[in-house]
Protein backbone atom coordinates (compact mmCIF):
# COMPACT_ATOMS: atom_id res chain seq x y z
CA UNK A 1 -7.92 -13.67 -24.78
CA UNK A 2 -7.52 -16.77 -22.70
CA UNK A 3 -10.07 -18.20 -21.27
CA UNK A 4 -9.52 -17.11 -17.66
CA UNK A 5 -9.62 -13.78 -18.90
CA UNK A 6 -12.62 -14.29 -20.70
CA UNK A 7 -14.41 -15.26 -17.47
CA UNK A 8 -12.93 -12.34 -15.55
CA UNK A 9 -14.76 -10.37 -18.18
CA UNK A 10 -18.01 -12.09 -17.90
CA UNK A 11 -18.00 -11.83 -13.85
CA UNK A 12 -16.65 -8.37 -13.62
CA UNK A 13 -19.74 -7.43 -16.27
CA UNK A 14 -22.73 -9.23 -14.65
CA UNK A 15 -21.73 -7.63 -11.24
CA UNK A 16 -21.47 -4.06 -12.58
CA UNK A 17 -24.89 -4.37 -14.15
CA UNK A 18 -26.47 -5.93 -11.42
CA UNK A 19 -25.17 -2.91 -9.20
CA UNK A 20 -28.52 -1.14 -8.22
CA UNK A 21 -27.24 2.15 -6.70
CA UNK A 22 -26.33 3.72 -9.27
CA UNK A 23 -27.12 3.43 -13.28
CA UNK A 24 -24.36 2.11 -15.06
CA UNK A 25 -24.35 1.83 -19.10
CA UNK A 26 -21.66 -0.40 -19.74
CA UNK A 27 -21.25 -2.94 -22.91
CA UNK A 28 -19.51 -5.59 -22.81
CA UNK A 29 -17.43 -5.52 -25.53
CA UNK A 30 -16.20 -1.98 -24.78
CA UNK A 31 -15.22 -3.82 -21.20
CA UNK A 32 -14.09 -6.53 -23.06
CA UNK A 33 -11.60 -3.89 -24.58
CA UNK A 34 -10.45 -1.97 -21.96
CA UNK A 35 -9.32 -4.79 -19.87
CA UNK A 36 -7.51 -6.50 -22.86
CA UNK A 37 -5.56 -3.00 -23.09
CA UNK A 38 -4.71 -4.19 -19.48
CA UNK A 39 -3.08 -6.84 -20.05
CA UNK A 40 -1.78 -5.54 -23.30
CA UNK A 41 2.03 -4.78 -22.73
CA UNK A 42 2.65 -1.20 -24.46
């Protein structure tokens, strides 16, 4: 992944976790995943 991606990742992951209304069990690398199938063209 490039880098900008790889920040994208980092931000999108730190805000979901930091959500407080709800319980969210998210690791990063399965993020990390899911938004390089994204950006993956099929």
């Amino acid at each position: 992944m490039t880098p900008k991606t790889e920040l994208l990742v980092d931000l999108i992951f730190k805000k979901l976790k930091t959500y407080k209304n709800k319980k969210i069990c998210l690791e990063k690398e399965s993020l990390n995943k899911f938004i390089h199938s994204l950006f993956r063209e099929t």
